[in-house]
C-alpha atoms as a PDB file:
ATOM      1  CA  UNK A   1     -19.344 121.193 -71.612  1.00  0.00           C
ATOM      2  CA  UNK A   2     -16.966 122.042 -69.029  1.00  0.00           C
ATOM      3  CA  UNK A   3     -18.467 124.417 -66.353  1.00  0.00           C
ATOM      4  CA  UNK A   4     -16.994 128.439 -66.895  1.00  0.00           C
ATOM      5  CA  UNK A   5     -14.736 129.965 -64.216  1.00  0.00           C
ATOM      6  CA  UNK A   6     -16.598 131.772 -61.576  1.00  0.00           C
ATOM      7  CA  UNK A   7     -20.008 129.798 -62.256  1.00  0.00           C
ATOM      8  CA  UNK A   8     -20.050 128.635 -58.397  1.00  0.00           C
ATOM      9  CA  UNK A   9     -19.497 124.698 -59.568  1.00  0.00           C
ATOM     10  CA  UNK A  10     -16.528 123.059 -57.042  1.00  0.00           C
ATOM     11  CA  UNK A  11     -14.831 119.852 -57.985  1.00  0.00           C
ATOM     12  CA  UNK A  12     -14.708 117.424 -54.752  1.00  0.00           C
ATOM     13  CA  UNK A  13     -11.484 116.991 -53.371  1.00  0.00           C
ATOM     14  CA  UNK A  14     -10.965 112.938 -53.548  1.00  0.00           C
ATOM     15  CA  UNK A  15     -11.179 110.703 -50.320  1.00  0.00           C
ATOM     16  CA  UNK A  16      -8.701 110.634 -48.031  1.00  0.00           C
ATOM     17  CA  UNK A  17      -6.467 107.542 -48.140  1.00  0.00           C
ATOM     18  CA  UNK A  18      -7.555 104.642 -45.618  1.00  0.00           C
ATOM     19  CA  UNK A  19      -5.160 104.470 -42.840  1.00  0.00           C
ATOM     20  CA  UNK A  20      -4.255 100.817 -42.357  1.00  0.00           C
ATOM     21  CA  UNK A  21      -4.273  99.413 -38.977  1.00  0.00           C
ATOM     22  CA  UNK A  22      -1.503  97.132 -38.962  1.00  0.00           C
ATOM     23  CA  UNK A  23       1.414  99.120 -38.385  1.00  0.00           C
ATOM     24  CA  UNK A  24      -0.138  99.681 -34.472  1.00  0.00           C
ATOM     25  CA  UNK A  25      -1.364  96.590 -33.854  1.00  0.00           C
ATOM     26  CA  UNK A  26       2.238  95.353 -34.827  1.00  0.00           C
ATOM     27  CA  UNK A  27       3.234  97.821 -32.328  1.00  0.00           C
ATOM     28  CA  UNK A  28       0.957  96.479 -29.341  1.00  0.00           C
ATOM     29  CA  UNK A  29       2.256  93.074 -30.123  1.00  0.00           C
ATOM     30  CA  UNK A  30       5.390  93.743 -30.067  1.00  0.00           C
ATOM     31  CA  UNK A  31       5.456  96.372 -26.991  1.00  0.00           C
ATOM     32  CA  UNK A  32       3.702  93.102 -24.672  1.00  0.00           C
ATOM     33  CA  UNK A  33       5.974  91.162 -25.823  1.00  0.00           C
ATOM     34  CA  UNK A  34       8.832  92.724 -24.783  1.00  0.00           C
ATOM     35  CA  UNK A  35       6.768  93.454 -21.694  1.00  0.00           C
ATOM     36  CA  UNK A  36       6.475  89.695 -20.764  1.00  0.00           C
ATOM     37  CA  UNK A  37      10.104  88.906 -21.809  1.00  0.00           C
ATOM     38  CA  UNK A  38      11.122  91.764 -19.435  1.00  0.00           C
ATOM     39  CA  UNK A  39       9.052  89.921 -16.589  1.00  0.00           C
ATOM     40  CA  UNK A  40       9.807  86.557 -17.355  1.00  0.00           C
ATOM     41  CA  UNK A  41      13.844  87.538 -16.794  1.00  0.00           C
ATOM     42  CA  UNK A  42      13.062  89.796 -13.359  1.00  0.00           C
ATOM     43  CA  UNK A  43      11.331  86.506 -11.910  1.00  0.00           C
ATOM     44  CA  UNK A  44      14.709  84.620 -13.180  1.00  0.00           C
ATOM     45  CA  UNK A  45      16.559  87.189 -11.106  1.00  0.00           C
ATOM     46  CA  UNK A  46      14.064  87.596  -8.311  1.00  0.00           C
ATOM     47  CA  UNK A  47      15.894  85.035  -5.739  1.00  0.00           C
ATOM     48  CA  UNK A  48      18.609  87.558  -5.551  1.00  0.00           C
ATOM     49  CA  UNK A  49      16.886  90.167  -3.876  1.00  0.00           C
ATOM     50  CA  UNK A  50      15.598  87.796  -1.511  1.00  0.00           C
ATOM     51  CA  UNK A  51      17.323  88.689   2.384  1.00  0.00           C
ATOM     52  CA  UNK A  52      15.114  86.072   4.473  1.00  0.00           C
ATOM     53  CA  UNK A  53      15.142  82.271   4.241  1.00  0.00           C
ATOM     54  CA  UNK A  54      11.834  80.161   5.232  1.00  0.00           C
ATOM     55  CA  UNK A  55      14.341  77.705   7.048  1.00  0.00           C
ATOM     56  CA  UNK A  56      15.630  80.123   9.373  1.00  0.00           C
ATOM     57  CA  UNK A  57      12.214  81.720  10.157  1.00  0.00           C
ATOM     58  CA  UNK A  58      11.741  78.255  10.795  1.00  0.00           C
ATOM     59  CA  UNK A  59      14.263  77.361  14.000  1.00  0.00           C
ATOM     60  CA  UNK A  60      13.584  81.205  14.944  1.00  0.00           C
ATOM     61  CA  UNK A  61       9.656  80.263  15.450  1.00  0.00           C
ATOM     62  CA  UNK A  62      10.643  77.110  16.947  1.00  0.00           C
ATOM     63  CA  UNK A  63      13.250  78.624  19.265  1.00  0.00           C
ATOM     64  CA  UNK A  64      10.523  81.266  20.480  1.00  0.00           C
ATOM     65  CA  UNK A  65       7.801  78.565  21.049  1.00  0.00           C
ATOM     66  CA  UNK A  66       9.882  76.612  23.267  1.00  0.00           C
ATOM     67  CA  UNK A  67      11.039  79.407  25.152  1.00  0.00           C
ATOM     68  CA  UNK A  68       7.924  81.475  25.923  1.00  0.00           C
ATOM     69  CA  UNK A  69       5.303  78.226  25.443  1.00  0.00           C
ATOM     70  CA  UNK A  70       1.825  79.801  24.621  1.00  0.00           C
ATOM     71  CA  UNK A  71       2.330  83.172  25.578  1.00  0.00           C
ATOM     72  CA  UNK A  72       2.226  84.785  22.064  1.00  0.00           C
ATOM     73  CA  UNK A  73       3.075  88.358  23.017  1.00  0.00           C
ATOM     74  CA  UNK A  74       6.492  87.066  23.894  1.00  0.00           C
ATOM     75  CA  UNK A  75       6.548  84.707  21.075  1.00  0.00           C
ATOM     76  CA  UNK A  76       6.051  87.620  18.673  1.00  0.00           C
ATOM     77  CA  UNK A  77       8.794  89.706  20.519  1.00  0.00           C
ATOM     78  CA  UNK A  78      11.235  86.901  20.614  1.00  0.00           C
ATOM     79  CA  UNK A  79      10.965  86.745  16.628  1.00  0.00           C
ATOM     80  CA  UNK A  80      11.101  90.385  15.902  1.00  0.00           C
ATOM     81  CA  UNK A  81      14.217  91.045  18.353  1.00  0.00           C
ATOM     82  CA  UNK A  82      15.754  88.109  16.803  1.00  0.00           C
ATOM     83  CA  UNK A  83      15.153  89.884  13.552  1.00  0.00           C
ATOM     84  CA  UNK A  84      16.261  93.030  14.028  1.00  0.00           C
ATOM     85  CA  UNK A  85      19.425  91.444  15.436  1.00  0.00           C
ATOM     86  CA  UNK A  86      19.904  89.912  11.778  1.00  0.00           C
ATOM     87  CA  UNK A  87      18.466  91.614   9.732  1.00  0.00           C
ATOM     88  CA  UNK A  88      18.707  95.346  11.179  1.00  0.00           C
ATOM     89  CA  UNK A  89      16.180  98.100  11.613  1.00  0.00           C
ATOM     90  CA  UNK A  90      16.217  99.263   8.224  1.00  0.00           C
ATOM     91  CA  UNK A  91      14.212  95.871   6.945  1.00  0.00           C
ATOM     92  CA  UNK A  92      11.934  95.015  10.131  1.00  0.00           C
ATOM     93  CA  UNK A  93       9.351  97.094  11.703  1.00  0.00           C
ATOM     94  CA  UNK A  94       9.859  97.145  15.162  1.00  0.00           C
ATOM     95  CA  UNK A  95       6.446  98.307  15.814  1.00  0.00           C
ATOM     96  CA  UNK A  96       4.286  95.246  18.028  1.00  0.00           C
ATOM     97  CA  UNK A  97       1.507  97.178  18.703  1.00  0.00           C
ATOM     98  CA  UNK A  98       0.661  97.929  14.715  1.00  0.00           C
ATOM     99  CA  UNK A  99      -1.736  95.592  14.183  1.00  0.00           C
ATOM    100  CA  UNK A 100      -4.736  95.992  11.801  1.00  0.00           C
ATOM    101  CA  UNK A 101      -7.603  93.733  10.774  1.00  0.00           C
ATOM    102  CA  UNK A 102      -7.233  91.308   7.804  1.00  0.00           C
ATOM    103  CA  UNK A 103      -9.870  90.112   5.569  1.00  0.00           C
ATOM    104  CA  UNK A 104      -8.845  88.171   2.690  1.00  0.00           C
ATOM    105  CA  UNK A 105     -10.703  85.207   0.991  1.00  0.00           C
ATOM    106  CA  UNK A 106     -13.627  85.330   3.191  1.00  0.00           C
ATOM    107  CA  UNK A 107     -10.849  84.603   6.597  1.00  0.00           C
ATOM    108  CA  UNK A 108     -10.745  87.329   8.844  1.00  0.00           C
ATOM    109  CA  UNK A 109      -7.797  88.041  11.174  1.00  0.00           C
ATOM    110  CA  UNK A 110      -5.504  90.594  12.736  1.00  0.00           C
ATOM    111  CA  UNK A 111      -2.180  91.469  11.188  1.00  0.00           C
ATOM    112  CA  UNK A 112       1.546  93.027  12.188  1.00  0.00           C
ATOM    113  CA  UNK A 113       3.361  93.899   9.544  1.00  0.00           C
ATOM    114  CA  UNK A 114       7.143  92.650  10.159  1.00  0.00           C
ATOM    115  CA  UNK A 115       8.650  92.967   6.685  1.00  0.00           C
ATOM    116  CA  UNK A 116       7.238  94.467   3.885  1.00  0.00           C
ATOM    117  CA  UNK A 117       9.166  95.170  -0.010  1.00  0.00           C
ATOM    118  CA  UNK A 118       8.911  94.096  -3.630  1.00  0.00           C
ATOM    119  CA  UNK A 119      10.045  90.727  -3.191  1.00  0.00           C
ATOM    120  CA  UNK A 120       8.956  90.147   0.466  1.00  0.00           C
ATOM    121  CA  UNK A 121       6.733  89.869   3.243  1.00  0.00           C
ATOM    122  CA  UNK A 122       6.538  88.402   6.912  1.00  0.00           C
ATOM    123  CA  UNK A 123       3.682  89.201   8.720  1.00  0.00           C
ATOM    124  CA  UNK A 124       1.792  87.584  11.936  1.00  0.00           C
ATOM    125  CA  UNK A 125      -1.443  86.655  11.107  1.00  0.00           C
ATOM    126  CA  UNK A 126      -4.025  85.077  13.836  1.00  0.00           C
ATOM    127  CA  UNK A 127      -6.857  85.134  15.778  1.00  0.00           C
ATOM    128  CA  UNK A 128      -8.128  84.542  19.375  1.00  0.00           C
ATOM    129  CA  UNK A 129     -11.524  83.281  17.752  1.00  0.00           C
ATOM    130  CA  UNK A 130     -10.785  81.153  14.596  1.00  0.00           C
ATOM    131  CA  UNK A 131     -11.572  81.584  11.075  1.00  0.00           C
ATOM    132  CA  UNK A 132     -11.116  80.220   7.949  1.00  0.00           C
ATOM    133  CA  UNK A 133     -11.464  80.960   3.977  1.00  0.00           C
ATOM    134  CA  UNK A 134      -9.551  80.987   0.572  1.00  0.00           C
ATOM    135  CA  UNK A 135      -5.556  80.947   0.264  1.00  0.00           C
ATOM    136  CA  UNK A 136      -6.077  82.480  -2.818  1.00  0.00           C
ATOM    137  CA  UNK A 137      -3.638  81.892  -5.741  1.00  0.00           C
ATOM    138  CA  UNK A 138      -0.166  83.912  -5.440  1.00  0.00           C
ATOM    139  CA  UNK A 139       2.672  84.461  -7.473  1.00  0.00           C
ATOM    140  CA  UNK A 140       4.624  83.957  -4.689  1.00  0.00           C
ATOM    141  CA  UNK A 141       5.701  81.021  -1.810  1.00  0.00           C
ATOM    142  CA  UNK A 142       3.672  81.680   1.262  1.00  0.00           C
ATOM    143  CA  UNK A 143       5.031  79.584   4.599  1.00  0.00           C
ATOM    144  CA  UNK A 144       3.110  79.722   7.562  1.00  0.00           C
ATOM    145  CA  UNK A 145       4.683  78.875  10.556  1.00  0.00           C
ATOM    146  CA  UNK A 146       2.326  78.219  13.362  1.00  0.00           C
ATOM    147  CA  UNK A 147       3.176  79.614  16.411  1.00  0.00           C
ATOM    148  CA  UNK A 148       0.086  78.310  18.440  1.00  0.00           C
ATOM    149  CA  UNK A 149      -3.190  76.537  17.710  1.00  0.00           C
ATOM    150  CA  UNK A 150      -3.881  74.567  14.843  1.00  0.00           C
ATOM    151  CA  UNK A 151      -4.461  75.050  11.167  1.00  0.00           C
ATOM    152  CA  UNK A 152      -6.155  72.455   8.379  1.00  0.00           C
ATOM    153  CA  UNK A 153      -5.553  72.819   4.595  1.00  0.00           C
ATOM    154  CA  UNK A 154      -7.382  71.100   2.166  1.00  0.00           C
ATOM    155  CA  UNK A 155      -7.578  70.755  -1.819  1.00  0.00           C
ATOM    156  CA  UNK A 156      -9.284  68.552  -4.181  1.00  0.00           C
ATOM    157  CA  UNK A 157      -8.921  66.054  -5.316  1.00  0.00           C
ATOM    158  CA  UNK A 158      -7.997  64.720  -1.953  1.00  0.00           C
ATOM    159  CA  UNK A 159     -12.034  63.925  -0.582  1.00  0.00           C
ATOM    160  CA  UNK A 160     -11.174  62.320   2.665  1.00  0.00           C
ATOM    161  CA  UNK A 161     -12.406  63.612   6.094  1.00  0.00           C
ATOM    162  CA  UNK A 162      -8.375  63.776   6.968  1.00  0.00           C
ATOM    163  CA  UNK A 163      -7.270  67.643   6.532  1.00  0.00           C
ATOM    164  CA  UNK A 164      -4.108  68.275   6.641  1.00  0.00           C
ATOM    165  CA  UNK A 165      -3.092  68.998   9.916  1.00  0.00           C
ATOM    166  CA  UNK A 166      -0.421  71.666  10.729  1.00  0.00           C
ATOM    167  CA  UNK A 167       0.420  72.368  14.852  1.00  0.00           C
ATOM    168  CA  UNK A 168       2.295  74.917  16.675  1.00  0.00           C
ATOM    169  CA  UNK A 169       5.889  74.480  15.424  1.00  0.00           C
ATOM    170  CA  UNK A 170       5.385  73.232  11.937  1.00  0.00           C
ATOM    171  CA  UNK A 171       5.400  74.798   8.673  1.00  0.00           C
ATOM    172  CA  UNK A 172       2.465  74.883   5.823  1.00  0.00           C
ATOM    173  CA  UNK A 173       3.844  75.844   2.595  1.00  0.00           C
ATOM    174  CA  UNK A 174       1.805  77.125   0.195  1.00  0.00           C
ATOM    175  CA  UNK A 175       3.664  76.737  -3.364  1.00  0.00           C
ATOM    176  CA  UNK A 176       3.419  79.368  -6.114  1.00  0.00           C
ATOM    177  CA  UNK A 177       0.156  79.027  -8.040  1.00  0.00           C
ATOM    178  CA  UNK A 178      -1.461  76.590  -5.689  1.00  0.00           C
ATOM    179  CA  UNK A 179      -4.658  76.807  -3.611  1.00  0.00           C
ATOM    180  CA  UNK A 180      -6.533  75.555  -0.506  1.00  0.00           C
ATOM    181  CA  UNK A 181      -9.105  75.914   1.680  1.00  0.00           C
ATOM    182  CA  UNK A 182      -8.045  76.355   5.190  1.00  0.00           C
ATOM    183  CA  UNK A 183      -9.391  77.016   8.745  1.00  0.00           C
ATOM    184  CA  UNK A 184      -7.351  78.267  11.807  1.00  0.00           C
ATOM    185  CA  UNK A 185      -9.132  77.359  14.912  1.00  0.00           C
ATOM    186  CA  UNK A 186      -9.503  79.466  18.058  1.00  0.00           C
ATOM    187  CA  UNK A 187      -6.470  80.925  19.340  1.00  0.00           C
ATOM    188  CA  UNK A 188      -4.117  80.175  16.440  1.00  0.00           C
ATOM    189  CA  UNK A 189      -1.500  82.370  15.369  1.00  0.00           C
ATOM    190  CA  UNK A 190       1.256  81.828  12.644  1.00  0.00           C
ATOM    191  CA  UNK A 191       4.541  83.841  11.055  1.00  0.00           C
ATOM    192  CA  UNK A 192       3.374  84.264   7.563  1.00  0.00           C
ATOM    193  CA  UNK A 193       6.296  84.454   4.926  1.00  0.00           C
ATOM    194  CA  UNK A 194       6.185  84.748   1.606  1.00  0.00           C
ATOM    195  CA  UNK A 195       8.690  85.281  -1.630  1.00  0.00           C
ATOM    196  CA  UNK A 196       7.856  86.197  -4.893  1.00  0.00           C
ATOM    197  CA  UNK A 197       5.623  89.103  -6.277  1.00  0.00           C
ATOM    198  CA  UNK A 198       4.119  90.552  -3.753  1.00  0.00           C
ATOM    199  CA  UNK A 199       2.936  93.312  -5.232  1.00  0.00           C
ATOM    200  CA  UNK A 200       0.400  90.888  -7.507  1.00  0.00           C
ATOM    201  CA  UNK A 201      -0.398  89.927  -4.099  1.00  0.00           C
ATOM    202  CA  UNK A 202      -2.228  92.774  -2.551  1.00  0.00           C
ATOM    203  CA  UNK A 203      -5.612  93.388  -4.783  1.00  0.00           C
ATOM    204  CA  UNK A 204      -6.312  89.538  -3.071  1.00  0.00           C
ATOM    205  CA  UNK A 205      -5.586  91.190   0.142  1.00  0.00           C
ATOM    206  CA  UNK A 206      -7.670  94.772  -0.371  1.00  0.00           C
ATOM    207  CA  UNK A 207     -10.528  92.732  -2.250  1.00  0.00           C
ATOM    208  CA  UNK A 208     -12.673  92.054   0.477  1.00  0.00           C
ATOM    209  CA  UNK A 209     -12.233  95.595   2.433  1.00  0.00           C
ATOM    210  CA  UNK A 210     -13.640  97.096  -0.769  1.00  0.00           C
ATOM    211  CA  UNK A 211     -16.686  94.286  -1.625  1.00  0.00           C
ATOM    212  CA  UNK A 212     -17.583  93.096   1.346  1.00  0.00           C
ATOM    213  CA  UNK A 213     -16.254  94.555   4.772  1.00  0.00           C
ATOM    214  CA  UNK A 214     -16.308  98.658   3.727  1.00  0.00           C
ATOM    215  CA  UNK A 215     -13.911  98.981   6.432  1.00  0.00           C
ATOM    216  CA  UNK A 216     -12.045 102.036   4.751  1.00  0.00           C
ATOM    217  CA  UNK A 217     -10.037 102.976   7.978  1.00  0.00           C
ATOM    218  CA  UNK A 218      -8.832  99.889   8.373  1.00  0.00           C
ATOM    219  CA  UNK A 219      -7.711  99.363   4.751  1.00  0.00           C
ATOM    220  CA  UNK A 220      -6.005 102.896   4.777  1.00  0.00           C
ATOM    221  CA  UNK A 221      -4.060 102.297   7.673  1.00  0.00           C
ATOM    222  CA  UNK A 222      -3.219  99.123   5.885  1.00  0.00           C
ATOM    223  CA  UNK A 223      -2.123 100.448   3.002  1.00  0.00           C
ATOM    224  CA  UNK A 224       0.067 103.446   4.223  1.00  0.00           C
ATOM    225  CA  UNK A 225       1.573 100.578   6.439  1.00  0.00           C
ATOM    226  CA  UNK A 226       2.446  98.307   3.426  1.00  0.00           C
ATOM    227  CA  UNK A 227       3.524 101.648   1.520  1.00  0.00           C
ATOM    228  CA  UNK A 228       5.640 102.787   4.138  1.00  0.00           C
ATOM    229  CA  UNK A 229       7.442  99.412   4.616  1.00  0.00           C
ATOM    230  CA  UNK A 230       7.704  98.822   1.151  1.00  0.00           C
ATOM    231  CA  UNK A 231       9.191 102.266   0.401  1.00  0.00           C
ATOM    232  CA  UNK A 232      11.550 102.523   3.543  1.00  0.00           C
ATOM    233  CA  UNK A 233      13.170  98.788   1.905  1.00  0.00           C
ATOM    234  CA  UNK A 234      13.464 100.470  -1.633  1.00  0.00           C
ATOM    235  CA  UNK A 235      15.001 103.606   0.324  1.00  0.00           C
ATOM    236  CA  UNK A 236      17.856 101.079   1.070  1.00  0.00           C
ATOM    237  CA  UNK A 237      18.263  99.698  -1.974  1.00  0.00           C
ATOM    238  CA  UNK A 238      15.577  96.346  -1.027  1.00  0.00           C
ATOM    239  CA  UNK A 239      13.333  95.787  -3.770  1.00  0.00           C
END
């Protein structure tokens, strides 16, 4: 007996069709995978964008140390004029009294920013009263060139008592991906260069400001340094 118009009974409206989930999961896979072959060809390319060379920065820091022998000050001014000579104004910040404090993998140190950009960075990194701590594990090159004092290295498996060893004048290089412990004993200094990512780079950098140290001054005058350096290179077409 079917029910008589106007008798109140509704028929329910059927379900709603399920929505399958594939068609935006399909779209996530395929949007990250275009985002990781987009970043697998910029590090192809990245070596183009590249304006300093680890061998040069090399005989520079050599050049200075046998000019000015452990007086640092001049050893730092002797690099940057040099610099700025090559490279111009535009891509090195003149600036030797910017220094800031540096904690990073439990090492603590003060820090002039030289060269900052996408692809780039040459700092001086040191201190009158030794430290050490983590490397940490870049996606980029990092050279240090020690400009006085002494700095050990040392990674597993290698268990001897013999660090590696690295004096004023010579070069540690840190390769992509790798890792050490290291110590830089009192009064060591070094030019700190490295090429890849940098970007990737600074949460390893900020990390301990923000965990351990609470030092927010000191990390925002880092970071509008690093910002500012980074931005004036991109201003001039340095990425």
């Amino acid at each position: 007996m079917t029910p008589k118009q106007g008798s109140g009974s509704v028929t329910p409206s059927p379900p709603p069709p399920r929505t399958s989930r594939i068609p935006k999961l399909a779209a996530v896979v395929t949007l990250l995978a275009c985002f990781a072959l987009l970043c697998q060809y910029l590090d192809g390319i990245k070596d183009r964008w590249y304006i300093l060379d680890a061998t040069a920065l090399h005989e520079v820091s050599r050049e200075a140390i046998a000019t000015h022998k452990d007086d640092v000050p001049q050893i730092i001014s002797h690099i940057v004029q040099n610099l700025t000579a090559t490279y111009g104004s535009n891509h090195i910040n003149p600036r030797e009294d910017e220094w800031v404090f540096n904690n990073a993998g439990g090492a603590m140190g003060a820090m002039y920013v030289i060269h900052a950009s996408i692809t780039e960075y040459l700092i001086i990194f040191g201190t009158p009263l030794g430290t050490e701590g983590h490397t940490g594990r870049h996606t980029a090159d990092d050279y240090f060139h020690i400009l006085q004092g002494e700095q050990w290295a040392f990674s597993p498996p290698n268990l001897t008592k013999e660090a590696s060893v690295y004096p004023a004048g010579s070069v540690h290089h840190l390769r992509r991906g790798s890792v050490k412990q290291y110590k830089m004993h009192e009064g060591c200094f070094a030019l700190e260069y490295a090429r890849g990512w940098i970007p990737l780079m600074l949460p390893f950098g900020f990390a301990d400001s923000l965990s351990s140290t609470l030092d927010i001054p000191n990390l925002y005058y880092t970071v509008v340094i690093t910002a500012r350096e980074m931005g004036r290179n991109l201003w001039v077409g340095k990425i």
